[in-house]
C-alpha atoms as a PDB file:
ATOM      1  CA  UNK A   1       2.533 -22.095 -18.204  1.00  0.00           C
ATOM      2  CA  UNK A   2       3.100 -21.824 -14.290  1.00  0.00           C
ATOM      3  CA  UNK A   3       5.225 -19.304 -12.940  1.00  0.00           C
ATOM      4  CA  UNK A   4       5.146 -17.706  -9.904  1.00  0.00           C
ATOM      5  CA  UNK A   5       7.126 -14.275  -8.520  1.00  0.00           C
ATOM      6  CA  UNK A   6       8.661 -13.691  -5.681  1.00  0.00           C
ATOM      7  CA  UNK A   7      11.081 -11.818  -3.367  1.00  0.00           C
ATOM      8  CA  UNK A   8      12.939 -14.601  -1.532  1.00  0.00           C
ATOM      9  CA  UNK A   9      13.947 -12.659   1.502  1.00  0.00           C
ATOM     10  CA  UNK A  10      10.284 -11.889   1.882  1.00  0.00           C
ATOM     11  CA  UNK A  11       9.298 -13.951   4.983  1.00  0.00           C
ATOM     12  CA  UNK A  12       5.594 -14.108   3.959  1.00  0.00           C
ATOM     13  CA  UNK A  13       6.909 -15.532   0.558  1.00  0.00           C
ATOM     14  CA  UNK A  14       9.301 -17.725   2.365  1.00  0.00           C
ATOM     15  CA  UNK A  15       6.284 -19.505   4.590  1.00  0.00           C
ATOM     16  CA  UNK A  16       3.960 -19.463   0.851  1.00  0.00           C
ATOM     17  CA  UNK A  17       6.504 -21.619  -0.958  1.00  0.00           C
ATOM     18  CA  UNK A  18       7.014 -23.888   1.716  1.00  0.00           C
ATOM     19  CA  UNK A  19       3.767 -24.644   1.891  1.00  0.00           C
ATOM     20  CA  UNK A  20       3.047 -24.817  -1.815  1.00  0.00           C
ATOM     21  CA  UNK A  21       6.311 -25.547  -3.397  1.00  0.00           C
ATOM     22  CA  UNK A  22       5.916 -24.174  -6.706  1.00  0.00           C
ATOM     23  CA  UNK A  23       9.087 -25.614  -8.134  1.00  0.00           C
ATOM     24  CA  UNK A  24       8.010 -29.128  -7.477  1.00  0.00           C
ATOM     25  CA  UNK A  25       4.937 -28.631  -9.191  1.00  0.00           C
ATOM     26  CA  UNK A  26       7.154 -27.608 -11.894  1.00  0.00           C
ATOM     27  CA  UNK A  27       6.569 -24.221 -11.887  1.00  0.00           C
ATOM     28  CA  UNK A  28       8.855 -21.627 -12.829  1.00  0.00           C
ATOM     29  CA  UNK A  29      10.157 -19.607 -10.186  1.00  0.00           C
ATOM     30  CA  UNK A  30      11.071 -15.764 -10.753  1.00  0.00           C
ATOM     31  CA  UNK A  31      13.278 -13.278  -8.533  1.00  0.00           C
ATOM     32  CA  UNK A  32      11.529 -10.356  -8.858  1.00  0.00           C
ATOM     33  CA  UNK A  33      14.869  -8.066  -7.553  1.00  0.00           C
ATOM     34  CA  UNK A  34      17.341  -9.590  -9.604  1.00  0.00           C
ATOM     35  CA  UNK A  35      15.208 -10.954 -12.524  1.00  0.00           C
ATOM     36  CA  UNK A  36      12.873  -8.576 -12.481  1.00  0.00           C
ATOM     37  CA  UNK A  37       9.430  -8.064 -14.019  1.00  0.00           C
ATOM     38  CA  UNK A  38       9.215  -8.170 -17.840  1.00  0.00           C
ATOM     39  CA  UNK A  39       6.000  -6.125 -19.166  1.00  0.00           C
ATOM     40  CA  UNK A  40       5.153  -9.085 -20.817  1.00  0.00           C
ATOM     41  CA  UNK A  41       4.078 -11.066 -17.443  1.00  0.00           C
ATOM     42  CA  UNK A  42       2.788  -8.273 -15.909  1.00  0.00           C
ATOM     43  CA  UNK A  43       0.737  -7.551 -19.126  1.00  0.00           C
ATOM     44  CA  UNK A  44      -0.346 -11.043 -18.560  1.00  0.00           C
ATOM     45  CA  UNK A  45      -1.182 -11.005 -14.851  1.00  0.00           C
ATOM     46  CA  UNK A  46      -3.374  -7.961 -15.056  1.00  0.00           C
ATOM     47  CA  UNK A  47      -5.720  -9.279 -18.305  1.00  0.00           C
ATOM     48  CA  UNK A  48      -6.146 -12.095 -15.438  1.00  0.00           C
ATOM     49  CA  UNK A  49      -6.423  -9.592 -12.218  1.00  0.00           C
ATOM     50  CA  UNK A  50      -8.607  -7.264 -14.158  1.00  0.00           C
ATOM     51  CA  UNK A  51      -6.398  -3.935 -13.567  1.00  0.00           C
ATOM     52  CA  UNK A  52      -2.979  -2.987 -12.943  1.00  0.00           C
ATOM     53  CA  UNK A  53      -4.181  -1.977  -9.536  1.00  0.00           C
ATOM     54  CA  UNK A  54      -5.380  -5.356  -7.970  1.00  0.00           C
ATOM     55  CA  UNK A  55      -1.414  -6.273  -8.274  1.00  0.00           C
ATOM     56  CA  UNK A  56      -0.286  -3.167  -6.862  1.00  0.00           C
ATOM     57  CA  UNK A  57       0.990  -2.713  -3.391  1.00  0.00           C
ATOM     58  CA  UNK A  58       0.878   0.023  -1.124  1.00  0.00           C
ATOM     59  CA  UNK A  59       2.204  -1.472   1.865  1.00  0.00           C
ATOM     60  CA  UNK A  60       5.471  -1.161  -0.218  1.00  0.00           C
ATOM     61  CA  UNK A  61       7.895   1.517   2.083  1.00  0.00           C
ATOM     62  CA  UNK A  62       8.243   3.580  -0.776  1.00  0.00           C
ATOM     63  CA  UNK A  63       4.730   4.178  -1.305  1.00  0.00           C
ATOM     64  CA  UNK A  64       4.407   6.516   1.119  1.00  0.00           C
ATOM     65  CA  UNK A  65       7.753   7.971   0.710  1.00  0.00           C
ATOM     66  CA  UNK A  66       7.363   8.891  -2.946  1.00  0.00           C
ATOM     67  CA  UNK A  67       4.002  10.604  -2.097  1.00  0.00           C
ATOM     68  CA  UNK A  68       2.199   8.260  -3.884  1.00  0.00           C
ATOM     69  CA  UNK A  69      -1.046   8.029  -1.290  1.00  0.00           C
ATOM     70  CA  UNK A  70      -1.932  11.618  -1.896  1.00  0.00           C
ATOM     71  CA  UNK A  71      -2.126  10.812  -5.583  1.00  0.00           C
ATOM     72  CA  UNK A  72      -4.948  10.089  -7.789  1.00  0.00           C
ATOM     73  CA  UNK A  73      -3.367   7.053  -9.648  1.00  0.00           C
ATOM     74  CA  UNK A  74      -4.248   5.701 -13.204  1.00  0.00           C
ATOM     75  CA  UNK A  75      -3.700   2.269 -14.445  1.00  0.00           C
ATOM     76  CA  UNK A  76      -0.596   3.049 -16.931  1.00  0.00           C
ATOM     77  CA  UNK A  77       0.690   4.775 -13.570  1.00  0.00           C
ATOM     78  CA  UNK A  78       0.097   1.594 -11.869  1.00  0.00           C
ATOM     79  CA  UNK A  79       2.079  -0.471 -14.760  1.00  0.00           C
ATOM     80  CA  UNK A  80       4.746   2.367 -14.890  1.00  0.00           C
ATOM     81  CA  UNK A  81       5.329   1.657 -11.104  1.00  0.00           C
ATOM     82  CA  UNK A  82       5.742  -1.722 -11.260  1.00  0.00           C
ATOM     83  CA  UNK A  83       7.677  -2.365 -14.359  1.00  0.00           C
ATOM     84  CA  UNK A  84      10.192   0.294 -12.325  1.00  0.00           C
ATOM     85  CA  UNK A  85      10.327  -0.706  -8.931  1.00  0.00           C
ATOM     86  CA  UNK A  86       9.608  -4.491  -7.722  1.00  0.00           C
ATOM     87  CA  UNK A  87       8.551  -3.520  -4.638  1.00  0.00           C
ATOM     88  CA  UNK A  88       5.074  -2.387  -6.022  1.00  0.00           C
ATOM     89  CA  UNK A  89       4.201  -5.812  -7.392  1.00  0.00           C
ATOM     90  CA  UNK A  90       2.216  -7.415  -4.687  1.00  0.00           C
ATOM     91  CA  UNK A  91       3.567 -10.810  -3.543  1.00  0.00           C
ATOM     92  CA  UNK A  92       3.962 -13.595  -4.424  1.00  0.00           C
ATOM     93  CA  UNK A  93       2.114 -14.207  -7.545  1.00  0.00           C
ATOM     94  CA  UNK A  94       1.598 -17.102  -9.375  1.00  0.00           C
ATOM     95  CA  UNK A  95       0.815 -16.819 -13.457  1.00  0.00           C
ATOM     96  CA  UNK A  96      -1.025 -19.622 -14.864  1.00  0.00           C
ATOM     97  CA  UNK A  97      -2.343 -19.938 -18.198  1.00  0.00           C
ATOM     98  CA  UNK A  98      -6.096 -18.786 -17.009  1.00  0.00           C
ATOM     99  CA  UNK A  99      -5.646 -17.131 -14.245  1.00  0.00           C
ATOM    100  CA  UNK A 100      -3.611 -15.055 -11.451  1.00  0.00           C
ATOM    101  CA  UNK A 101      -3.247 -15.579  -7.974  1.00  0.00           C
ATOM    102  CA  UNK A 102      -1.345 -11.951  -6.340  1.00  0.00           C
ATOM    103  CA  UNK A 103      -0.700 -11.640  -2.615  1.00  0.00           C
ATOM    104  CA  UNK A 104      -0.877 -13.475   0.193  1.00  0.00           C
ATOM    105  CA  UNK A 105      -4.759 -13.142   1.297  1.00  0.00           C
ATOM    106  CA  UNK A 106      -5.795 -16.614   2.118  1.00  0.00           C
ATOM    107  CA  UNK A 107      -8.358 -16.402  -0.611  1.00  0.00           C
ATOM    108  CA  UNK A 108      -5.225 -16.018  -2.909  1.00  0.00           C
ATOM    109  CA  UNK A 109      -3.240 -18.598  -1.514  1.00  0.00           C
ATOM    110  CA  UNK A 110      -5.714 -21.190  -2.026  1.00  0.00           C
ATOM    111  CA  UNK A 111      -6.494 -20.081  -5.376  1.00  0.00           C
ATOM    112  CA  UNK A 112      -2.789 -20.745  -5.866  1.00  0.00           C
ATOM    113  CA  UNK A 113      -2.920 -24.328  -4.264  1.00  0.00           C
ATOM    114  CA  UNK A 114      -6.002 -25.404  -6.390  1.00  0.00           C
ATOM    115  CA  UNK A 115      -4.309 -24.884  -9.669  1.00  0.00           C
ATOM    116  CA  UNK A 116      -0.770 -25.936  -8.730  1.00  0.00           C
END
């Protein structure tokens, strides 16, 4: 299994798939606004991440507007927050069947490019 998430007007996710081209490497590609995030996958992607947390992004604009920075956080709040609003989920990410690859550190990219 391959899949890989994504916001396509993200510009950051825009340049990462032209680079890698997921689809080609017949990867399934999912729309994380209008798809959205089943709590299967993102079961999945943190039991390869290790927490919740190391897919969760706070540069997301509503991070700071909901407050969320001067909260202590746990990891179902984490899940909560993501299965809710798809702006939390770090991006892109690509599933595979061992591992995850969230964000678009270069460490993570390549990660990504070694197991397309």
């Amino acid at each position: 299994m391959k899949k890989a998430f994504t916001l396509p007007t993200c510009k950051t996710c825009q340049r990462i798939f032209d680079d890698l081209q997921p689809a080609a490497h017949g990867c399934e590609v999912v729309d994380i606004k209008s798809e959205g995030i089943s709590a299967e996958d993102l079961d999945a992607m943190a039991a390869h991440a290790g927490s919740y947390e190391a897919l969760f992004s706070r540069r997301a604009m509503k991070f700071r507007s909901m407050g969320l920075a001067d909260q202590e956080l746990t990891e179902q709040d984490y899940r909560r927050l993501i299965l809710e609003e798809y702006t939390f989920l770090k991006r892109p990410v690509f599933l595979f069947d061992d591992a995850v690859a969230a964000g678009s550190a270069k460490a993570a990219v390549e990660e990504a490019r070694r197991r397309m």
